[in-house]
Protein backbone atom coordinates (compact mmCIF):
# COMPACT_ATOMS: atom_id res chain seq x y z
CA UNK A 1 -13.46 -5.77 -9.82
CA UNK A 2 -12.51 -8.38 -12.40
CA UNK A 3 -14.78 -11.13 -12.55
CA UNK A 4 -12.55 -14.21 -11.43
CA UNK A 5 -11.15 -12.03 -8.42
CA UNK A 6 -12.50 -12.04 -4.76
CA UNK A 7 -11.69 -9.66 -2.21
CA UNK A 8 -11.71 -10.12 1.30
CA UNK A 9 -10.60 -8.16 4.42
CA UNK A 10 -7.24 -9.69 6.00
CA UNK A 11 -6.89 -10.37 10.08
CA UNK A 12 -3.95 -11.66 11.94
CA UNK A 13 -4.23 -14.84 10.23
CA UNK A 14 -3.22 -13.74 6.90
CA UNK A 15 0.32 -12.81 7.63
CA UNK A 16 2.14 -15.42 5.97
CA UNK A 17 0.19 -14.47 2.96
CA UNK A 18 0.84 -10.84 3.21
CA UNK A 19 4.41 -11.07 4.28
CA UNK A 20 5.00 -13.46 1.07
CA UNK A 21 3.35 -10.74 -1.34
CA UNK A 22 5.15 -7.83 0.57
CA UNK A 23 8.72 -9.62 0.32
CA UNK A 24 8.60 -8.83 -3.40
CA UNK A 25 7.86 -5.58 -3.34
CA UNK A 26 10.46 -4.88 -0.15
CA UNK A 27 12.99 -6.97 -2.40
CA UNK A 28 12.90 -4.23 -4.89
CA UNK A 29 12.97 -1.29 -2.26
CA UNK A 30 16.04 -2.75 -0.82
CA UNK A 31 18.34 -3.68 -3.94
CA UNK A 32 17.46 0.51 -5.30
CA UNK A 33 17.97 1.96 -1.85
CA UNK A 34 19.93 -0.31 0.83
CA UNK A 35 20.53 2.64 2.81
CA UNK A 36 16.83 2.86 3.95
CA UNK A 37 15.59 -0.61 3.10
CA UNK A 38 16.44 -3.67 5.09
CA UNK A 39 16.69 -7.10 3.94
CA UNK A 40 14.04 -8.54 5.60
CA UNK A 41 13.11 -12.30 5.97
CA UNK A 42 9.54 -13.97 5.13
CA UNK A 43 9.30 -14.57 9.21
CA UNK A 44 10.35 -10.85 10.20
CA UNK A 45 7.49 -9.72 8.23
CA UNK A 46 4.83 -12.24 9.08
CA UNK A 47 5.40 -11.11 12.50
CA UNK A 48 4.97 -7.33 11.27
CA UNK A 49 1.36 -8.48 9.32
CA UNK A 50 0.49 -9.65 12.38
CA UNK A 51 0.92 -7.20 15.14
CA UNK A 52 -0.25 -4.56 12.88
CA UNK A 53 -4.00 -6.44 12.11
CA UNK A 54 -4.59 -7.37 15.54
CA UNK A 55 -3.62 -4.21 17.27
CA UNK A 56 -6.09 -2.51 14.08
CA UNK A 57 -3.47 0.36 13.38
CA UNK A 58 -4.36 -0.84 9.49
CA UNK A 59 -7.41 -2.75 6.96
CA UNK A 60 -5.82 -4.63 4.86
CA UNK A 61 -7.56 -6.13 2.06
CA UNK A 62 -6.04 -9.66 -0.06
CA UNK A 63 -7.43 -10.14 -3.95
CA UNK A 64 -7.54 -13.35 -4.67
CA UNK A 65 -8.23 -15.02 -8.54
CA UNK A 66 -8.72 -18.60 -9.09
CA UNK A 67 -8.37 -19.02 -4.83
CA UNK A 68 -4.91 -17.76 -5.32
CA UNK A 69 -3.53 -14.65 -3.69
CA UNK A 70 -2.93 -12.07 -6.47
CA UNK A 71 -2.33 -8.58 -4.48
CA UNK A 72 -2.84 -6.78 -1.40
CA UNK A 73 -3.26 -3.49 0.15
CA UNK A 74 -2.87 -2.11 3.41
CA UNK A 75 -4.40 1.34 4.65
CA UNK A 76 -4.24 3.76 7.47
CA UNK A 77 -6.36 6.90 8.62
CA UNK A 78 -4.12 9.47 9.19
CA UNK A 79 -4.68 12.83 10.56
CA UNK A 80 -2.81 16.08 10.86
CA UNK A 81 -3.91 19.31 13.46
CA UNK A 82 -4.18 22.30 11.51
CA UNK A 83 -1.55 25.18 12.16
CA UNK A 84 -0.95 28.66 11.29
CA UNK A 85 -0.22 27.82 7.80
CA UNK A 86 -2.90 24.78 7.35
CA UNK A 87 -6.15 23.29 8.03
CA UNK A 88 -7.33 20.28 9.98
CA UNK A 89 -6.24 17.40 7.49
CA UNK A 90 -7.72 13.51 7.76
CA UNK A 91 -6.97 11.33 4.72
CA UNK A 92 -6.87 7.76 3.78
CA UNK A 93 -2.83 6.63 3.69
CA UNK A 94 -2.60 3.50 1.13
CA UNK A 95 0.58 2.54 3.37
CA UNK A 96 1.10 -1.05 0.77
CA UNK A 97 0.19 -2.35 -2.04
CA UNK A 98 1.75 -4.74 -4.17
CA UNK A 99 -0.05 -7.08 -7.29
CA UNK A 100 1.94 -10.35 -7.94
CA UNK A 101 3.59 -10.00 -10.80
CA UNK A 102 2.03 -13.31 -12.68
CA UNK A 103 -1.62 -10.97 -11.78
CA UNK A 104 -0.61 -7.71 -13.18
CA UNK A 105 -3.11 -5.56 -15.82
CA UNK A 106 -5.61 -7.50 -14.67
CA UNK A 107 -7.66 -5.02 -12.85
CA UNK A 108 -6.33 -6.22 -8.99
CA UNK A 109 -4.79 -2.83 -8.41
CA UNK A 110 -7.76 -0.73 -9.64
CA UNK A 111 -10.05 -2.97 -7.47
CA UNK A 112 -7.93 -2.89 -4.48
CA UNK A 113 -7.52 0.32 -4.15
CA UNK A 114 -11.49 0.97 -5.43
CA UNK A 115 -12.01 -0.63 -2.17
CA UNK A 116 -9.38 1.26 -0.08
CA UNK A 117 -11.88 4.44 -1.43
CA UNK A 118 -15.20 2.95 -1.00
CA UNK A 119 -13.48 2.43 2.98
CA UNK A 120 -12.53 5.89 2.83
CA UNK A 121 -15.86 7.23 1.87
CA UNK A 122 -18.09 5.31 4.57
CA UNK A 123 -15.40 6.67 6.69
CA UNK A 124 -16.35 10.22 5.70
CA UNK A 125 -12.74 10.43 4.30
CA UNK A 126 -12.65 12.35 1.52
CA UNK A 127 -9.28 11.42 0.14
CA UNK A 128 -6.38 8.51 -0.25
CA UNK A 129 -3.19 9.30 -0.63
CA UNK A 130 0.05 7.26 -1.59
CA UNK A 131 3.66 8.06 -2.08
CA UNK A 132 6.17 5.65 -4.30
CA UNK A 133 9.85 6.33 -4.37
CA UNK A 134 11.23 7.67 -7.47
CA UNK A 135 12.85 4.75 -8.94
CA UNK A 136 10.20 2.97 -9.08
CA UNK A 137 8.67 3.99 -12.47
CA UNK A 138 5.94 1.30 -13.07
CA UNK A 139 4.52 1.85 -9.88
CA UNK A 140 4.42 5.46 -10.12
CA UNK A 141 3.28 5.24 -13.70
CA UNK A 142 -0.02 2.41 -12.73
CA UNK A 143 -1.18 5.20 -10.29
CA UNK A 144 -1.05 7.92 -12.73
CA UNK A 145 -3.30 5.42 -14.67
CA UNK A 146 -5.24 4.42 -11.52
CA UNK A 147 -6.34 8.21 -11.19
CA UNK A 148 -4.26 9.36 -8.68
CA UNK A 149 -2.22 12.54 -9.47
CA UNK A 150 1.20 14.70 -8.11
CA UNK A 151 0.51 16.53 -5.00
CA UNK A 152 3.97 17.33 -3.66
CA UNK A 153 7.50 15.95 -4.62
CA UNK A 154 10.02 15.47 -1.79
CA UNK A 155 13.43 16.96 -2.82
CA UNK A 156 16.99 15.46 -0.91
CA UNK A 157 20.21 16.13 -0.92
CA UNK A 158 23.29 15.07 1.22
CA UNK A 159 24.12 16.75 4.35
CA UNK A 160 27.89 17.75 3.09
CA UNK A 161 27.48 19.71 -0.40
């Protein structure tokens, strides 16, 4: 973890903070793909942050430097019921994350999600998992550098050829 940065668990409290961080990230989602992502408004998510920390369907962790919110990441356990085809599967979903621009190749990702792994692992979860959409190539390109590598790649077409 970088030396300046703290790291503490977010609650219900923290959802103006979150929902300020996320509205960047959601900004971006919405100008490459309108046609999934909505517009959304600093209040609409606050009241997302915090339903989802007090009914604990997430963790979410905020990195701070100099007392100033830097980045944040927000988890989920999810599990799958084997099948016919696979086995019992239980992994660690990093659902968001998002590092302030100004706080960027600092080390606020890589400790963010080192903590999303260290949850993982006292959980007995033995791996974390993430998905970014195509367009976004510095995202995809940090986790490559953060250690996480291709497992599948989603293919789409229109309905109508």
């Amino acid at each position: 973890m970088p030396d300046e940065m703290q790291m503490r668990t977010a609650g219900p409290g923290d959802a103006r903070v979150l929902a300020r961080l996320c509205a960047e990230v959601q900004a971006l989602h919405a100008r490459q793909r309108p046609d999934v992502f909505k517009d959304t408004d600093a209040a609409t998510l606050e009241a997302w942050f915090r339903a989802v920390l007090a009914e604990g369907s997430a963790t979410a962790w905020i990195g701070a430097v100099g007392g100033e919110a830097a980045g944040y990441v927000l988890v989920r356990e999810e599990r799958r019921p084997g099948n016919a085809f696979c086995h019992d599967r239980r992994w660690l979903e990093v659902d968001q994350i998002h590092v302030h621009p100004t706080f960027q190749r600092r080390g606020v990702a890589r400790a963010l999600l080192g903590r999303a792994a260290a949850f993982a692992a006292a959980a007995g979860v033995h791996e974390v998992e993430l998905n970014a959409w195509h367009f976004n190539g510095p995202a995809r390109s940090a986790f490559a550098r953060l250690g996480f590598r291709v497992k599948t790649l989603r293919f789409a077409r229109q309905a109508r050829s």
